[in-house]
C-alpha atoms as a PDB file:
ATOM      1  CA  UNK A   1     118.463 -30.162 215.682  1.00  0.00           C
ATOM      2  CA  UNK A   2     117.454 -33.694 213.963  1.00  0.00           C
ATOM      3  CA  UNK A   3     118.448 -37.057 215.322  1.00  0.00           C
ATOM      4  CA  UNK A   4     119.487 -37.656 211.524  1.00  0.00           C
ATOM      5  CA  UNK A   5     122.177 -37.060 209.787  1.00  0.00           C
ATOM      6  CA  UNK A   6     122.971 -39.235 206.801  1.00  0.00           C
ATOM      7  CA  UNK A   7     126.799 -38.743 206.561  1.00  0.00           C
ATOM      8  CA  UNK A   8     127.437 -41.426 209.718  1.00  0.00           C
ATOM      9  CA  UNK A   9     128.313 -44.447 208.424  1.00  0.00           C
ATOM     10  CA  UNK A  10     128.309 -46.407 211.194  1.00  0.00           C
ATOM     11  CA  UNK A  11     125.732 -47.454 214.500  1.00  0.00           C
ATOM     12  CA  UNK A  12     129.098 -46.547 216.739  1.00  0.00           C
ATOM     13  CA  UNK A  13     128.644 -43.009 214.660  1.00  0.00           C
ATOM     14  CA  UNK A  14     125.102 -42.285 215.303  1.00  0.00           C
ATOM     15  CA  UNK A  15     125.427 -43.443 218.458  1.00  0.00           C
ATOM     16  CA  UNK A  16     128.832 -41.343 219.308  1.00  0.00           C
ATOM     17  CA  UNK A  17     126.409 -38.364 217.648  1.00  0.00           C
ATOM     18  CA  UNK A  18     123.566 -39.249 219.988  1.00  0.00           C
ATOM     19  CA  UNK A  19     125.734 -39.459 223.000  1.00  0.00           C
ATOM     20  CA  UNK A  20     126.889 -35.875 222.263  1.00  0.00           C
ATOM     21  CA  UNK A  21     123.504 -34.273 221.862  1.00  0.00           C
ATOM     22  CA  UNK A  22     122.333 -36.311 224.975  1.00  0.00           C
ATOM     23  CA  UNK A  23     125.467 -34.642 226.791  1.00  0.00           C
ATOM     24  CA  UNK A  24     124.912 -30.914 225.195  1.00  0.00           C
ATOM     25  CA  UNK A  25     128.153 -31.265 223.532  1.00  0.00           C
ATOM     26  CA  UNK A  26     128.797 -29.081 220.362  1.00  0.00           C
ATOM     27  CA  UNK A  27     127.521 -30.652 217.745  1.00  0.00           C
ATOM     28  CA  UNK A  28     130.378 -31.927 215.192  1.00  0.00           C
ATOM     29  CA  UNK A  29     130.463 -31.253 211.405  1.00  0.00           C
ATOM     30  CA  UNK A  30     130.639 -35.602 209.821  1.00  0.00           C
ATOM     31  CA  UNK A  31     132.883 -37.040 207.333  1.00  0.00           C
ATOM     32  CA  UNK A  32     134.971 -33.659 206.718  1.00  0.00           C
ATOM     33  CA  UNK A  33     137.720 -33.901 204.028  1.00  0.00           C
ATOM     34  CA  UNK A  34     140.852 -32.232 205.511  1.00  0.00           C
ATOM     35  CA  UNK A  35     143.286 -30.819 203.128  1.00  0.00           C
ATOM     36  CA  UNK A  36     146.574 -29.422 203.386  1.00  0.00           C
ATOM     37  CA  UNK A  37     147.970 -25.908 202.323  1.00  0.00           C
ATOM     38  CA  UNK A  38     148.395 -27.032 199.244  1.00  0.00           C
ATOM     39  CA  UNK A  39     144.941 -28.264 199.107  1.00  0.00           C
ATOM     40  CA  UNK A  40     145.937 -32.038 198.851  1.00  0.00           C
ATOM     41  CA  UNK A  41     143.612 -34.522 200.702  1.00  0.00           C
ATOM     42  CA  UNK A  42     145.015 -35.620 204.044  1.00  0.00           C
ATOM     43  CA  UNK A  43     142.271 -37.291 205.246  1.00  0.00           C
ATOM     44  CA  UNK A  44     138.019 -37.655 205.384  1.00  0.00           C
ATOM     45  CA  UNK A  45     137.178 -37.857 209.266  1.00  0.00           C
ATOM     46  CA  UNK A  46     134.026 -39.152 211.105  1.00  0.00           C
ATOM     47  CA  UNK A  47     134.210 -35.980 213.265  1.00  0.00           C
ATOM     48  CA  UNK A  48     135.422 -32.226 213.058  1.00  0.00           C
ATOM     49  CA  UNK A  49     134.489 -30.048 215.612  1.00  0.00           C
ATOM     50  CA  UNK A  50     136.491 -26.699 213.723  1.00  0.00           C
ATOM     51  CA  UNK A  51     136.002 -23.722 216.043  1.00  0.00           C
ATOM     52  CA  UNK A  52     137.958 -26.015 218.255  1.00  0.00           C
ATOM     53  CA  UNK A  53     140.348 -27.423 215.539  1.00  0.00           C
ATOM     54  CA  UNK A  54     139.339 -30.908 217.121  1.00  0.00           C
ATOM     55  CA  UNK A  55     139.062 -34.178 214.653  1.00  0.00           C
ATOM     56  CA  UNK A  56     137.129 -36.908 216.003  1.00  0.00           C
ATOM     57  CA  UNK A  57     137.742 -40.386 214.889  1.00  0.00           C
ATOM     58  CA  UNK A  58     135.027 -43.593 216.456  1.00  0.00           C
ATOM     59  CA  UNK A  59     137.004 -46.723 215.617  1.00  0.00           C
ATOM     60  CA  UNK A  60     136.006 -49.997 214.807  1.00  0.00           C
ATOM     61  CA  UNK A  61     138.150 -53.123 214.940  1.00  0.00           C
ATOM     62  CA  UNK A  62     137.329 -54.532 211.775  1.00  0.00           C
ATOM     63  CA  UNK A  63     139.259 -52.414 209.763  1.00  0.00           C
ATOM     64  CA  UNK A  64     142.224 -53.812 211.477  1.00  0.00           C
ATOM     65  CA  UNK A  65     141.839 -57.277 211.778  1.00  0.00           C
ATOM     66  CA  UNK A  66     138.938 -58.910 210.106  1.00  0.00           C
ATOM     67  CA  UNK A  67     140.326 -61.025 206.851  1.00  0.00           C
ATOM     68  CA  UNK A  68     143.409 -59.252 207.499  1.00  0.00           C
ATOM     69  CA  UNK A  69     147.010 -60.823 207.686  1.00  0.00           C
ATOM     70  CA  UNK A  70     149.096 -59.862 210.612  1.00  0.00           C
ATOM     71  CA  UNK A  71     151.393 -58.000 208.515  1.00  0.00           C
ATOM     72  CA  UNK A  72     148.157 -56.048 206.462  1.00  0.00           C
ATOM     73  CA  UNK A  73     146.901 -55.066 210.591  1.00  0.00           C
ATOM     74  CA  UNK A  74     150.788 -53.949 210.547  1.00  0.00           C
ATOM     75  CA  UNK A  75     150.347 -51.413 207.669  1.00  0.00           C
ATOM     76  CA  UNK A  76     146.739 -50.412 208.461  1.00  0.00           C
ATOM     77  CA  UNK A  77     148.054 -49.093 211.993  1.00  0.00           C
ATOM     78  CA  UNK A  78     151.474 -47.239 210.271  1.00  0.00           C
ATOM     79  CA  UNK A  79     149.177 -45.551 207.697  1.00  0.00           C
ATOM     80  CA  UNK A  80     146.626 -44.523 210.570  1.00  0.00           C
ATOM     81  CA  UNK A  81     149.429 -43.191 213.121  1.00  0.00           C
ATOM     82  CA  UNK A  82     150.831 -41.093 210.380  1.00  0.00           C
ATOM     83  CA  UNK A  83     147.427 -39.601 208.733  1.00  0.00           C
ATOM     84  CA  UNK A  84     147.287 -38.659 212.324  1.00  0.00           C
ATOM     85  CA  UNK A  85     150.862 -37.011 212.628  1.00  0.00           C
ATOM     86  CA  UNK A  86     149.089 -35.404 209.508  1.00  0.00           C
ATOM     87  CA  UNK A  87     146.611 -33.751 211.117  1.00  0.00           C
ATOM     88  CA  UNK A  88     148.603 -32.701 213.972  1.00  0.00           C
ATOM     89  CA  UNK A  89     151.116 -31.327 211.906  1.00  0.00           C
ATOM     90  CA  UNK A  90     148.671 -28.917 210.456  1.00  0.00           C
ATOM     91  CA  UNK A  91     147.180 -28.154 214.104  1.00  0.00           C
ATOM     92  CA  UNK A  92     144.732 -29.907 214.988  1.00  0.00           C
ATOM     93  CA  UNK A  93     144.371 -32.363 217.982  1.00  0.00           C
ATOM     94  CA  UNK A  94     142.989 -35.924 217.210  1.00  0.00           C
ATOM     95  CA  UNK A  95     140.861 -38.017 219.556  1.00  0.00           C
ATOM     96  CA  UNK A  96     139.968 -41.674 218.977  1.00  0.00           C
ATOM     97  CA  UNK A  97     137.533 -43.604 220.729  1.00  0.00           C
ATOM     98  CA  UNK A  98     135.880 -47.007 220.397  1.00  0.00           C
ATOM     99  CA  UNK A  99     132.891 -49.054 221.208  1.00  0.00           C
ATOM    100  CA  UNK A 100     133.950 -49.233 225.285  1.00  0.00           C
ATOM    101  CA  UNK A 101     133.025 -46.041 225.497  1.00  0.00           C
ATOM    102  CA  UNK A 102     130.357 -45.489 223.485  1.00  0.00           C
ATOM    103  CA  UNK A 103     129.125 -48.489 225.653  1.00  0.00           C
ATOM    104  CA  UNK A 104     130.078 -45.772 228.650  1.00  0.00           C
ATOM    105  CA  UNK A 105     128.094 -42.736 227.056  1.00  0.00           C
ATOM    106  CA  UNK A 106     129.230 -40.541 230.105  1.00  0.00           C
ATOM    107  CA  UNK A 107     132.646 -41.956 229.805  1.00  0.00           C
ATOM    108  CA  UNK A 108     132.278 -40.481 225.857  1.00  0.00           C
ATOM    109  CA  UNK A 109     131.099 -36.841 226.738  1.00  0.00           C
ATOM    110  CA  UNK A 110     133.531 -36.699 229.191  1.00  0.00           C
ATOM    111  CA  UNK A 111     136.216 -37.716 227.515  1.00  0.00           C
ATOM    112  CA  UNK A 112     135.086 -35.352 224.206  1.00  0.00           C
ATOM    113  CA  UNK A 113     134.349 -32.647 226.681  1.00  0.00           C
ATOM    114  CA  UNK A 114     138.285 -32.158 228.070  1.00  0.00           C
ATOM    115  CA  UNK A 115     139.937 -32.402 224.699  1.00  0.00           C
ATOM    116  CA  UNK A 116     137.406 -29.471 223.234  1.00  0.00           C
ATOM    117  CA  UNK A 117     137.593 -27.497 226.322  1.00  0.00           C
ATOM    118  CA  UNK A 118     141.082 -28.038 227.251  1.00  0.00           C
ATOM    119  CA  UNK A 119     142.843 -24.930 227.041  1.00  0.00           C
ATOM    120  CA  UNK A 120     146.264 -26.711 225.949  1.00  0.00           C
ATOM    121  CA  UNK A 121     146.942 -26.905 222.445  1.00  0.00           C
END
């Protein structure tokens, strides 16, 4: 398995990828367009683990706030909560995390490890 993969766009991605092959995690399929029945584009995710039906989503804080007005943060997190409603709707579960616990790499797996091997769904 390489250490590369040129779809993460981020350090908090690599290092979210590197936490999961330092935790033998299942390695996740990066920046996956999801589409709806009709085949419209729902969303492009960091993370898609799809034997499990799990999205994963590593979140930085910039897209929220830097150069943004408090009513622009306002919109950003409406459009995000219901992209994820989205997803949900069409069955999969959703997991966000952010740089805490990539900070916490055991914290990470863990965390990753109970939502893909959770037997609710």
């Amino acid at each position: 398995m390489s250490l590369v993969d040129a779809k993460c766009e981020s350090v908090a991605e690599t290092l979210s990828r590197l936490t999961f092959l330092d935790h033998d995690l299942p390695i996740p399929e990066t920046q996956v367009e999801i589409r709806n029945h009709h085949g419209v584009l729902v969303a492009r995710v960091d993370f898609f683990w799809p034997e499990f039906g799990v999205i994963g989503e590593c979140d930085g804080f910039g897209k929220y706030f830097n150069g943004r007005t408090p009513t622009e943060t306002r919109e950003q997190l409406v459009k995000e909560k219901d992209r994820d409603a989205e997803l949900v709707a069409l069955g999969y579960r959703v997991i966000h995390w952010h740089w805490r616990d990539i900070m916490e790499p055991a914290r990470l797996a863990a965390l990753i490890r109970r939502v893909l091997f959770s037997t609710a769904q």
